[in-house]
Protein backbone atom coordinates (compact mmCIF):
# COMPACT_ATOMS: atom_id res chain seq x y z
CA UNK A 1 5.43 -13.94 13.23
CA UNK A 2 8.90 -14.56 13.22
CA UNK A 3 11.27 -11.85 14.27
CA UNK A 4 13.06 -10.97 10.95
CA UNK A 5 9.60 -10.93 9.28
CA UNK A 6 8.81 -8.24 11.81
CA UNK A 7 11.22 -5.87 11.18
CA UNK A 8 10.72 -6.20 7.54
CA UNK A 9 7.40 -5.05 8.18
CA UNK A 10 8.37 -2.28 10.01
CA UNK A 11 11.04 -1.08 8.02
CA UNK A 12 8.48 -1.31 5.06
CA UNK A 13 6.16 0.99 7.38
CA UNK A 14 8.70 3.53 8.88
CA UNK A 15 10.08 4.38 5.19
CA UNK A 16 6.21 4.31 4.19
CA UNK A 17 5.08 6.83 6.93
CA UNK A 18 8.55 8.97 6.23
CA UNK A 19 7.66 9.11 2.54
CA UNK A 20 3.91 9.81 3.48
CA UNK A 21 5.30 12.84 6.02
CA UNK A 22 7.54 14.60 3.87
CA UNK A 23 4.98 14.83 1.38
CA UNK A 24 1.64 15.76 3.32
CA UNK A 25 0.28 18.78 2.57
CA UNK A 26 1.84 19.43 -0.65
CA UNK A 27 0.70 19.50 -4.22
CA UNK A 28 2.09 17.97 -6.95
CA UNK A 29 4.02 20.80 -8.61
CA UNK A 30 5.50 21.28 -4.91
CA UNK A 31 6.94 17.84 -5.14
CA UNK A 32 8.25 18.23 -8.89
CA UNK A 33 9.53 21.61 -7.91
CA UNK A 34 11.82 20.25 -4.65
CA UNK A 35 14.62 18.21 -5.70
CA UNK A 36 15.85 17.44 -2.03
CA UNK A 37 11.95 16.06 -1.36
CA UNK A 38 12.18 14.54 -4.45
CA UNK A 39 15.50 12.61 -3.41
CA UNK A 40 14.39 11.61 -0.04
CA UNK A 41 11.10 10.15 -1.02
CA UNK A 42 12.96 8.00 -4.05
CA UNK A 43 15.48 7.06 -1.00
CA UNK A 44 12.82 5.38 1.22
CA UNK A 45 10.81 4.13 -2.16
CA UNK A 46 14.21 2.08 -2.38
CA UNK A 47 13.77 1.07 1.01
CA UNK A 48 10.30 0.20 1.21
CA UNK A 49 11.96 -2.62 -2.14
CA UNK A 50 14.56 -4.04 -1.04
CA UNK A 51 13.20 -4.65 2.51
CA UNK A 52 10.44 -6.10 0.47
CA UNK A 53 12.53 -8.14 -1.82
CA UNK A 54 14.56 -9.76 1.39
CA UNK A 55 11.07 -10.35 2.71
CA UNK A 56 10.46 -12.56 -0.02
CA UNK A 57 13.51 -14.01 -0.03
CA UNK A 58 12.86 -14.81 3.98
CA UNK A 59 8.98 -15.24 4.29
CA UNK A 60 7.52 -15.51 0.46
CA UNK A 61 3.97 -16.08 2.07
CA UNK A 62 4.14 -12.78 4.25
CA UNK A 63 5.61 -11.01 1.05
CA UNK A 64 3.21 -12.09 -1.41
CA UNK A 65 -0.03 -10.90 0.66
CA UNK A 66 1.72 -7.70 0.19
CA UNK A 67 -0.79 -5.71 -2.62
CA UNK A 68 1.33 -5.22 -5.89
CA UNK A 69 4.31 -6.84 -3.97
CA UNK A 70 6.21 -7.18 -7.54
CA UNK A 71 5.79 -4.09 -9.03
CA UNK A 72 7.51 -2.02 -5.56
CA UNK A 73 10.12 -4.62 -6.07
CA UNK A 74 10.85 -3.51 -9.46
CA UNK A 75 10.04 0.28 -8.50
CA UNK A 76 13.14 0.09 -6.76
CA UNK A 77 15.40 -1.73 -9.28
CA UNK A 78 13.98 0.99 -11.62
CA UNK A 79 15.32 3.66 -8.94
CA UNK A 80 18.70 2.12 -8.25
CA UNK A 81 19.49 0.72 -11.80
CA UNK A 82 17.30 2.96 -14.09
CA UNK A 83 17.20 6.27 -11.83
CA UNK A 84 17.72 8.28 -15.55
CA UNK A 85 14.05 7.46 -16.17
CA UNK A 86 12.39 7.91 -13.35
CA UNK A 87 9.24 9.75 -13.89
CA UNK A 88 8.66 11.99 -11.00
CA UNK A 89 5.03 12.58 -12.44
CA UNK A 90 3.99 9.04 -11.74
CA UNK A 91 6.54 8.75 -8.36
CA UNK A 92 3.81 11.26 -7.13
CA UNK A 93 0.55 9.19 -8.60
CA UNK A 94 2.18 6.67 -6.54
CA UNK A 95 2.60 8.65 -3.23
CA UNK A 96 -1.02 9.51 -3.49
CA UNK A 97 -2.80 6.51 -4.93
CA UNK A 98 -0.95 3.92 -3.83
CA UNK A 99 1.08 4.28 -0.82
CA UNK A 100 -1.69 4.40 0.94
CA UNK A 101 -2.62 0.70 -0.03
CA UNK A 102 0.44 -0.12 1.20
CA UNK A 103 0.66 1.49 4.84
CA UNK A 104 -2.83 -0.19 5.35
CA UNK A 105 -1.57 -3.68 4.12
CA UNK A 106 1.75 -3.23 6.23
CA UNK A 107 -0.55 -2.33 9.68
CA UNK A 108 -2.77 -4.58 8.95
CA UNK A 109 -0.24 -7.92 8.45
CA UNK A 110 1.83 -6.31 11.76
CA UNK A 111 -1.15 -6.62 13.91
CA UNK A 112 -1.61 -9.71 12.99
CA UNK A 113 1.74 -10.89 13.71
């Protein structure tokens, strides 16, 4: 693997694992109810997109074996560009349902590397 795909990856996981973190234990009316939270998980959602989107733009193979690869690219335009219609209602469907898809993927390709 080369060495910029690697820390891709790991960025990717590190935001992952912070967003996974800040929100364990909690319900969903604790997340809609904690601005701050609410901010810091958006924050590394953006992260977890743009170090995906160079990823593509650097290893398109690596990036497209990620699972739904295009739609947490355009997760984080929608939080940079379109932040006024964010619903945090489905931000949390996605912290449960899917980012844990994702932190498997992201392991998974970095022990292969």
């Amino acid at each position: 693997m080369q060495p910029e795909t690697a820390k891709l990856l790991s960025d990717i996981r590190d935001a992952a694992e912070r967003i996974a973190r800040y929100t364990q234990g909690l319900t969903r009316d604790d997340y809609l109810a904690d601005g701050a939270l609410r901010d810091a998980v958006h924050w590394n959602f953006a992260v977890v997109g743009e170090a995906l989107s160079q990823l593509y733009k650097h290893d398109p193979a690596t990036a497209r074996s990620v699972p739904e690869w295009q739609r947490i690219i355009a997760f984080r335009n929608q939080l940079v560009h379109g932040y006024g219609v964010i619903k945090n209602e489905i931000t949390w469907d996605i912290i449960v349902t899917k980012l844990p898809v994702l932190r498997t993927a992201i392991e998974d390709l970095l022990r292969e590397g």
